[in-house]
C-alpha atoms as a PDB file:
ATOM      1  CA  UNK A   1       8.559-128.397 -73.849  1.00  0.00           C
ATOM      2  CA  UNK A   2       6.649-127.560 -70.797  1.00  0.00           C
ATOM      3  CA  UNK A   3       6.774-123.708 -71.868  1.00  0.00           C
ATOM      4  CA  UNK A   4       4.658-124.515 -75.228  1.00  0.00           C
ATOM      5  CA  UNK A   5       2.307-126.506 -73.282  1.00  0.00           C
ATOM      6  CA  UNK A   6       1.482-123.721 -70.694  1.00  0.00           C
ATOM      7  CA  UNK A   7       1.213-121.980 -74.308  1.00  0.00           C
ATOM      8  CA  UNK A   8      -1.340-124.077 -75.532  1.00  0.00           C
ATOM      9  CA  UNK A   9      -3.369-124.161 -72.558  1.00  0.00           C
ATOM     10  CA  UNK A  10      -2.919-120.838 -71.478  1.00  0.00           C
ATOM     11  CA  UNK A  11      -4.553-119.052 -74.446  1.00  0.00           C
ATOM     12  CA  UNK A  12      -7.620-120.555 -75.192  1.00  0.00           C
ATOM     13  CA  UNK A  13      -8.416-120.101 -71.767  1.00  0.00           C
ATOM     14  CA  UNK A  14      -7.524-116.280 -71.654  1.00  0.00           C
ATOM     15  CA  UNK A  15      -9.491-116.410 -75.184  1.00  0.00           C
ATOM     16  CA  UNK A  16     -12.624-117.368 -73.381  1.00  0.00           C
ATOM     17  CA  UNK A  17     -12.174-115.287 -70.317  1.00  0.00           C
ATOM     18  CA  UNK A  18     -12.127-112.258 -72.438  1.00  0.00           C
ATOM     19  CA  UNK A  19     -14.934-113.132 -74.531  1.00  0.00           C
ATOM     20  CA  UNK A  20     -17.042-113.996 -71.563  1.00  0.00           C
ATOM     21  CA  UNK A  21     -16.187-110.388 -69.768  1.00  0.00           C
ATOM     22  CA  UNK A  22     -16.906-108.521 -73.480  1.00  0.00           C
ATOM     23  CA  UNK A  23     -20.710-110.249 -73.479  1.00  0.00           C
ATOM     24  CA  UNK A  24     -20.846-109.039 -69.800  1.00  0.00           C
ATOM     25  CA  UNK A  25     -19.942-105.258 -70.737  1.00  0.00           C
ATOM     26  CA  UNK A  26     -22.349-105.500 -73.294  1.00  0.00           C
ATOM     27  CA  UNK A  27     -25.104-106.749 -71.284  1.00  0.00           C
ATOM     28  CA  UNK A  28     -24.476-103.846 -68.982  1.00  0.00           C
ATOM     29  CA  UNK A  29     -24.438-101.098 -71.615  1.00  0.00           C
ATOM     30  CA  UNK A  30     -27.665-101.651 -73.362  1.00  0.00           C
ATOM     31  CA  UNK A  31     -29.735-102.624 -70.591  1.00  0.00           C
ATOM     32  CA  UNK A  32     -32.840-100.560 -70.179  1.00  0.00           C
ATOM     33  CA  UNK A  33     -32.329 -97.578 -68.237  1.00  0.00           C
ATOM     34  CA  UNK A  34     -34.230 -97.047 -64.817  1.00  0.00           C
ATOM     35  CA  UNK A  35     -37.000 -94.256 -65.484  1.00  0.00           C
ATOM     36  CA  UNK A  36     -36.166 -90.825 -63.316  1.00  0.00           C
ATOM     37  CA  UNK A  37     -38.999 -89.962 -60.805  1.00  0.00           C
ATOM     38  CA  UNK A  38     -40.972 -87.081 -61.987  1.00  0.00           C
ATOM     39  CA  UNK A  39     -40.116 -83.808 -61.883  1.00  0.00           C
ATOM     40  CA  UNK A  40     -41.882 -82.059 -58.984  1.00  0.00           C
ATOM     41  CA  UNK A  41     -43.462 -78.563 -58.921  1.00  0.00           C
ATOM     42  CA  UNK A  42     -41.474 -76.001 -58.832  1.00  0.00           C
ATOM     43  CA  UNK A  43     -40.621 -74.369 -56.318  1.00  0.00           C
ATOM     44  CA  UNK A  44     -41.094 -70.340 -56.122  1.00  0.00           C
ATOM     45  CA  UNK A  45     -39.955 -67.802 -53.681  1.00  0.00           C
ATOM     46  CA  UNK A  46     -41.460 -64.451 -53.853  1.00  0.00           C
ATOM     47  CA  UNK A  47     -39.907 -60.664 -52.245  1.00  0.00           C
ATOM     48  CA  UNK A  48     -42.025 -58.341 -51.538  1.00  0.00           C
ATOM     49  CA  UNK A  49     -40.109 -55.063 -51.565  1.00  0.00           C
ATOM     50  CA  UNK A  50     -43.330 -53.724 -49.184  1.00  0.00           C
ATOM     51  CA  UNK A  51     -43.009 -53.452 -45.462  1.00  0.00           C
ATOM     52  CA  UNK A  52     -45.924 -55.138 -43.569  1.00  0.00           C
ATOM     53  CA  UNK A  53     -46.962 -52.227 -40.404  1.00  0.00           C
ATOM     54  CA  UNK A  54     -45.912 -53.278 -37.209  1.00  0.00           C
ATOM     55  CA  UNK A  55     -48.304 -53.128 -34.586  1.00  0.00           C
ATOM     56  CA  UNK A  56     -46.420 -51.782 -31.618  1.00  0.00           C
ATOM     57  CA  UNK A  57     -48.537 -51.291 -28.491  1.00  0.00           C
ATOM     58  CA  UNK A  58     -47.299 -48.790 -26.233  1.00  0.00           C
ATOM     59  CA  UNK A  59     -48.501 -48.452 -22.513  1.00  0.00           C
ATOM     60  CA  UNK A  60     -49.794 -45.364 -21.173  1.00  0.00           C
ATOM     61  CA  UNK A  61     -48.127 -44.393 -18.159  1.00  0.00           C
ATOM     62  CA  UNK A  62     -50.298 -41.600 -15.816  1.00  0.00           C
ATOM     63  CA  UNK A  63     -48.935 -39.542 -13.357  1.00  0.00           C
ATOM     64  CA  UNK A  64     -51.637 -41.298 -10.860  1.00  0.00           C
ATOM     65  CA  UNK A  65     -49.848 -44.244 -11.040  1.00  0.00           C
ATOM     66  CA  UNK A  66     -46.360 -43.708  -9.667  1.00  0.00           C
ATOM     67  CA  UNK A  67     -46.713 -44.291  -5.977  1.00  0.00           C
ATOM     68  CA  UNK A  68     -46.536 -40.494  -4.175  1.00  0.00           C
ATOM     69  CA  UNK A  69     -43.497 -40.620  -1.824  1.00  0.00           C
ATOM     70  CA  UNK A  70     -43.734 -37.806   1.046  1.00  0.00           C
ATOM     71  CA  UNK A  71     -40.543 -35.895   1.884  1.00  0.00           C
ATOM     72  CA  UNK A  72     -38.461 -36.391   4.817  1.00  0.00           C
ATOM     73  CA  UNK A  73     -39.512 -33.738   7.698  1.00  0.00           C
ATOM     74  CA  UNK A  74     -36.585 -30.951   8.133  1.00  0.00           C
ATOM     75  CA  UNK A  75     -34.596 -31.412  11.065  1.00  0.00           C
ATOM     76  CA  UNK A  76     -35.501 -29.715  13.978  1.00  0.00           C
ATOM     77  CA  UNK A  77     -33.872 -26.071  14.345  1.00  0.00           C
ATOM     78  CA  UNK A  78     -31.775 -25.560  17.562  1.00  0.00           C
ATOM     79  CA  UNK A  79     -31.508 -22.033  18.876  1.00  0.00           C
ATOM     80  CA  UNK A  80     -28.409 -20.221  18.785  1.00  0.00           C
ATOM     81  CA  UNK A  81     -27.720 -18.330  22.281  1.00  0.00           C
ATOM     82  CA  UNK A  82     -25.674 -15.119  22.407  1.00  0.00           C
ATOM     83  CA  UNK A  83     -23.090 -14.628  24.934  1.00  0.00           C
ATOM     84  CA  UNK A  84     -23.283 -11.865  27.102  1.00  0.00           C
ATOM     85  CA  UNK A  85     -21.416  -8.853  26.921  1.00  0.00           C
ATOM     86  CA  UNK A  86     -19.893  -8.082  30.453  1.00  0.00           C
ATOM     87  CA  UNK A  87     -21.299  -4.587  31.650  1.00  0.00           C
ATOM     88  CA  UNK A  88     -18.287  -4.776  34.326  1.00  0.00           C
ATOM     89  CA  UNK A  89     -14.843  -3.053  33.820  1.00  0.00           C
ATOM     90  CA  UNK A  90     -12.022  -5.160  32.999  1.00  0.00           C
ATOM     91  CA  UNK A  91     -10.175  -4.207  35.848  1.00  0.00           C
ATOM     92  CA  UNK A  92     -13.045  -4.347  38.316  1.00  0.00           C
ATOM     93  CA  UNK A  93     -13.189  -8.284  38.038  1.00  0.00           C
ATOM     94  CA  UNK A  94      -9.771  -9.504  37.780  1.00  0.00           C
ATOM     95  CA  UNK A  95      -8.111  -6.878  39.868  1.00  0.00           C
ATOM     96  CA  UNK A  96      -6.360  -4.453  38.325  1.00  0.00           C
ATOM     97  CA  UNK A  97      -3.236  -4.492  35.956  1.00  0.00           C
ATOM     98  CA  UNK A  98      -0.114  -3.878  37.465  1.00  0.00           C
ATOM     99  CA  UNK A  99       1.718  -0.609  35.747  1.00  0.00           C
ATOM    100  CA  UNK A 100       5.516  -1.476  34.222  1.00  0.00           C
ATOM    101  CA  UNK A 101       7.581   1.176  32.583  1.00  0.00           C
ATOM    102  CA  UNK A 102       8.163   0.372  28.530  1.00  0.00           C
ATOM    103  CA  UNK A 103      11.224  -0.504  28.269  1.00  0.00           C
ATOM    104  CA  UNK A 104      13.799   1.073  25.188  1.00  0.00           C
ATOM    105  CA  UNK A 105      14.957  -0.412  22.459  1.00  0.00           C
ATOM    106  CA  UNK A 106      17.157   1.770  21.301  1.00  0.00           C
ATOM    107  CA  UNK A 107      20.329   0.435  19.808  1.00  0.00           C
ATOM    108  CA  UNK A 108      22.840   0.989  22.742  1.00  0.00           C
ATOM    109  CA  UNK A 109      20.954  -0.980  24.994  1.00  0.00           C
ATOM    110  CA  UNK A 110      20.401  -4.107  22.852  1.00  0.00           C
ATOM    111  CA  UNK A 111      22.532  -6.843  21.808  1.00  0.00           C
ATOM    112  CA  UNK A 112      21.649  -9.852  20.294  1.00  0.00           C
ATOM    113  CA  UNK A 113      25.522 -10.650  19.746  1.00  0.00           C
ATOM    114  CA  UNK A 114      26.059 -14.505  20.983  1.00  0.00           C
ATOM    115  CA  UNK A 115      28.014 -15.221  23.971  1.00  0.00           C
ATOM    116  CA  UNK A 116      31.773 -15.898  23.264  1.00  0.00           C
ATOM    117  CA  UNK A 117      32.799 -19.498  24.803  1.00  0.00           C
ATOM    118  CA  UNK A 118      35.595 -21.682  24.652  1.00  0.00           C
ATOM    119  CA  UNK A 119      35.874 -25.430  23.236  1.00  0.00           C
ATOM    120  CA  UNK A 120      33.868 -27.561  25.153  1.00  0.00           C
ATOM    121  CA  UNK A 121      34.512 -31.665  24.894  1.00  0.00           C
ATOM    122  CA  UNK A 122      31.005 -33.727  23.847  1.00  0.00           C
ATOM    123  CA  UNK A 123      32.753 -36.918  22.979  1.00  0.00           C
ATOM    124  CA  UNK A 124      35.606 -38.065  24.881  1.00  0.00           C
ATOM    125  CA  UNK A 125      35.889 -42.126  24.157  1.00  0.00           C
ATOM    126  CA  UNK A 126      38.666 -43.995  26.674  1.00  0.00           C
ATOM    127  CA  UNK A 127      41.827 -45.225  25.299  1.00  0.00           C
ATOM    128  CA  UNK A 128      42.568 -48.795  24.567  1.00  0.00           C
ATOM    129  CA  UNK A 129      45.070 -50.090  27.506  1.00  0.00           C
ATOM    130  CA  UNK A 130      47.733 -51.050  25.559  1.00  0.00           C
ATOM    131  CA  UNK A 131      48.684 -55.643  26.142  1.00  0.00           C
ATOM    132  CA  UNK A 132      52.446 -55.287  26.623  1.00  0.00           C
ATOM    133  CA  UNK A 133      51.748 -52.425  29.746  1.00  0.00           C
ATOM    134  CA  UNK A 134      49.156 -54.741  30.852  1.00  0.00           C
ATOM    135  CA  UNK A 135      50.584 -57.950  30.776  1.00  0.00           C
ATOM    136  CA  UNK A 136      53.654 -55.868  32.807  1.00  0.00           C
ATOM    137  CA  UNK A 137      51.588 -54.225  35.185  1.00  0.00           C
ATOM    138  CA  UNK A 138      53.016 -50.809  34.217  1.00  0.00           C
ATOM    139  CA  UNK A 139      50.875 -47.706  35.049  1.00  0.00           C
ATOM    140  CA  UNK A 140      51.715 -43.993  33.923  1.00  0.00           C
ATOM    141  CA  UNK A 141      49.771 -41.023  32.334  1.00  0.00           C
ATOM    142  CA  UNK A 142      50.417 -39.445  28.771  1.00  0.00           C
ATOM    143  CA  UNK A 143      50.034 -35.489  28.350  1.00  0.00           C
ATOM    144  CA  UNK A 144      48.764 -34.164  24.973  1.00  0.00           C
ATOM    145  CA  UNK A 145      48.401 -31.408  22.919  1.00  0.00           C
ATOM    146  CA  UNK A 146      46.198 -30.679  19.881  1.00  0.00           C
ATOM    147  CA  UNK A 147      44.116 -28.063  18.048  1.00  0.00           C
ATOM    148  CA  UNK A 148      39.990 -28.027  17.469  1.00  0.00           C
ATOM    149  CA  UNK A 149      38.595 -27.362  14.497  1.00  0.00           C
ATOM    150  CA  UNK A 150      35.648 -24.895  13.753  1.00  0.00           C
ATOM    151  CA  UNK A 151      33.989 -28.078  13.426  1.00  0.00           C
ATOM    152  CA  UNK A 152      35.088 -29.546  16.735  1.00  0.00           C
ATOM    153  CA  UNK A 153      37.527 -32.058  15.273  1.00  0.00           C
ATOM    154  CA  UNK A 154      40.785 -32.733  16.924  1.00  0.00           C
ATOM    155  CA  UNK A 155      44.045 -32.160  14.540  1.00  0.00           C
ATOM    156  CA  UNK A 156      47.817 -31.411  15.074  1.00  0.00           C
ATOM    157  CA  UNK A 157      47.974 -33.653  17.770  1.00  0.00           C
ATOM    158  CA  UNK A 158      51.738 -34.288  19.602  1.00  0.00           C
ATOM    159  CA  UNK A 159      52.009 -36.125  22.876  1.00  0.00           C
ATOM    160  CA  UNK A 160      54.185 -33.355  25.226  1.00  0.00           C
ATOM    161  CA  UNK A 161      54.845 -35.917  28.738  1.00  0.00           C
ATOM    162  CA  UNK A 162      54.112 -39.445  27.875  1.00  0.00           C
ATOM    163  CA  UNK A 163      55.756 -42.601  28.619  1.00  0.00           C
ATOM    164  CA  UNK A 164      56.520 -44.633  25.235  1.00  0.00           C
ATOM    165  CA  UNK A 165      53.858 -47.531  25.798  1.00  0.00           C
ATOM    166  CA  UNK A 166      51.137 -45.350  25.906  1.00  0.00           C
ATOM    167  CA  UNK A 167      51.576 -42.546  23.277  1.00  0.00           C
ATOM    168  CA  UNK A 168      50.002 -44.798  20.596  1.00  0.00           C
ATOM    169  CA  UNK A 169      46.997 -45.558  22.765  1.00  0.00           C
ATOM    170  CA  UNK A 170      46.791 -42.073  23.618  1.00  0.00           C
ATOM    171  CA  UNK A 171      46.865 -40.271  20.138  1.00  0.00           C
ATOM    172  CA  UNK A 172      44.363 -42.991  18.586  1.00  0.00           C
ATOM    173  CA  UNK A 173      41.885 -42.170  21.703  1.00  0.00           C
ATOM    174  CA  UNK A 174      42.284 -38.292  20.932  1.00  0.00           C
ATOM    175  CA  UNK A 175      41.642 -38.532  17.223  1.00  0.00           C
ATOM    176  CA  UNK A 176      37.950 -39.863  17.893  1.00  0.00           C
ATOM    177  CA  UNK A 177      37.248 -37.037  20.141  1.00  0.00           C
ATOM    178  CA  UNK A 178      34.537 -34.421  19.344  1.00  0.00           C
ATOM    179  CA  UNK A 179      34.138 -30.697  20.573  1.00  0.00           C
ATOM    180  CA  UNK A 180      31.552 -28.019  20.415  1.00  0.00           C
ATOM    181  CA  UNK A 181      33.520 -25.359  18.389  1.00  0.00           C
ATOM    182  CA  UNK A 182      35.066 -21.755  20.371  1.00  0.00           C
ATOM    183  CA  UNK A 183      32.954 -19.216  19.121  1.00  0.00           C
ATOM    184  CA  UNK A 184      33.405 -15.608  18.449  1.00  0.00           C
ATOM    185  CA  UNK A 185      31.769 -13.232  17.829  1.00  0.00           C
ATOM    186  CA  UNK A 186      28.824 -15.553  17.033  1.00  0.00           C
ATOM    187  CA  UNK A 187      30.939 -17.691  14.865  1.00  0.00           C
ATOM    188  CA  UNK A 188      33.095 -20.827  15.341  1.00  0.00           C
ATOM    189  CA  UNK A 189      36.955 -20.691  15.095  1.00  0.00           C
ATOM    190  CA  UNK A 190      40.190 -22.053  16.333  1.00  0.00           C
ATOM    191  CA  UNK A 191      41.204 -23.191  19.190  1.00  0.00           C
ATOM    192  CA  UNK A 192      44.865 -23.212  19.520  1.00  0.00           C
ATOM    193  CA  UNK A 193      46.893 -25.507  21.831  1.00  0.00           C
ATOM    194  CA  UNK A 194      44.132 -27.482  24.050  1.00  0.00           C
ATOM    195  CA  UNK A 195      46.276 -29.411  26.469  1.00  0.00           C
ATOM    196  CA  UNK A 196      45.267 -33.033  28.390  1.00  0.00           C
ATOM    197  CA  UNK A 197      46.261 -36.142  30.568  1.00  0.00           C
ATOM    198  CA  UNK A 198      44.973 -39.259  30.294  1.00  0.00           C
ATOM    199  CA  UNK A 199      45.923 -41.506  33.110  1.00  0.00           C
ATOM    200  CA  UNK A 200      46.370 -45.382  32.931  1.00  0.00           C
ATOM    201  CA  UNK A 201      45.725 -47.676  36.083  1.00  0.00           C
ATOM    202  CA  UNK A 202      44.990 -50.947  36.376  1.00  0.00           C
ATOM    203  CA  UNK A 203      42.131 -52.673  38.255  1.00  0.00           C
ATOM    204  CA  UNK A 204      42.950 -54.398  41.477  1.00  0.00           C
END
């Protein structure tokens, strides 16, 4: 019931609504239009395809003009002085030389073979004194013998006299030795059965 009365209501009302917004279209649509503004003059833009001269001014430059700069004076000439030639005889002022008879060189006379020598030592570093001999108080001496290198190294070496505590000590000190070579004939060999003592003591 309360459906159809909404019904009822509702359309007349939507009725007039839509009649009232159809007038107002109307209304709108044939209403006299607004005049335009006139049109103005047109407006014309010309090219010329001819190139107006350019009136560059140019300056004219005289010689007069630039500011004359005068040269530096040359630098002053110093005079070179000869040495004199001495009119005196060499002899005359420093005494005279002393006469010496030219010696040969014939090839008996000179040799330029190097001098034969025998291993010399150049590094000879002290053994280690070895804790149990120490803490004993036991002295004594090892005897060694070894063989140098051409290159002065120490090889082949074999303790000959030595008491047992201090072989060890003795050998390791030996091994860090280093010789200048034997040489022969101008050139550096063997040398066979070099013999030492080293000698242990305690300080007091």
């Amino acid at each position: 019931m309360a459906s159809i009365i909404r019904l009822l209501i509702g359309v007349p009302i939507a009725g007039a609504i839509t009649f009232l917004l159809f007038q107002l279209m109307i209304i709108l649509i044939f209403e006299d239009q607004v005049p335009l503004e006139e049109a103005g003059e047109e407006l014309r833009i010309a090219i010329s395809e001819e190139v107006d001269d350019v009136d560059i001014r140019q300056r004219e430059v005289n010689l007069d003009d630039v500011e004359r700069v005068d040269p530096p004076p040359p630098p002053p000439q110093i005079e070179r002085q000869r040495a004199e030639q001495p009119n005196e005889d060499m002899s005359t002022v420093g005494g005279e030389l002393p006469e010496f008879e030219t010696p040969e060189m014939s090839g008996d006379n000179v040799s330029f073979d190097v001098s034969d020598r025998d291993a010399q030592p150049m590094v000879r570093i002290p053994p280690q004194y070895p804790p149990r001999a120490a803490e004993r108080g036991t002295e004594g001496s090892c005897t060694v013998m070894f063989d140098v290198t051409p290159d002065g190294t120490p090889t082949n070496i074999q303790a000959t006299t030595c008491d047992s505590m201090f072989e060890r000590s003795t050998i390791r000190a030996v091994e860090r030795w280093r010789y200048e070579p034997k040489v022969q004939d101008g050139t550096a060999v063997w040398r066979r059965g070099v013999v030492t003592r080293l000698d242990y003591q305690l300080d007091d």
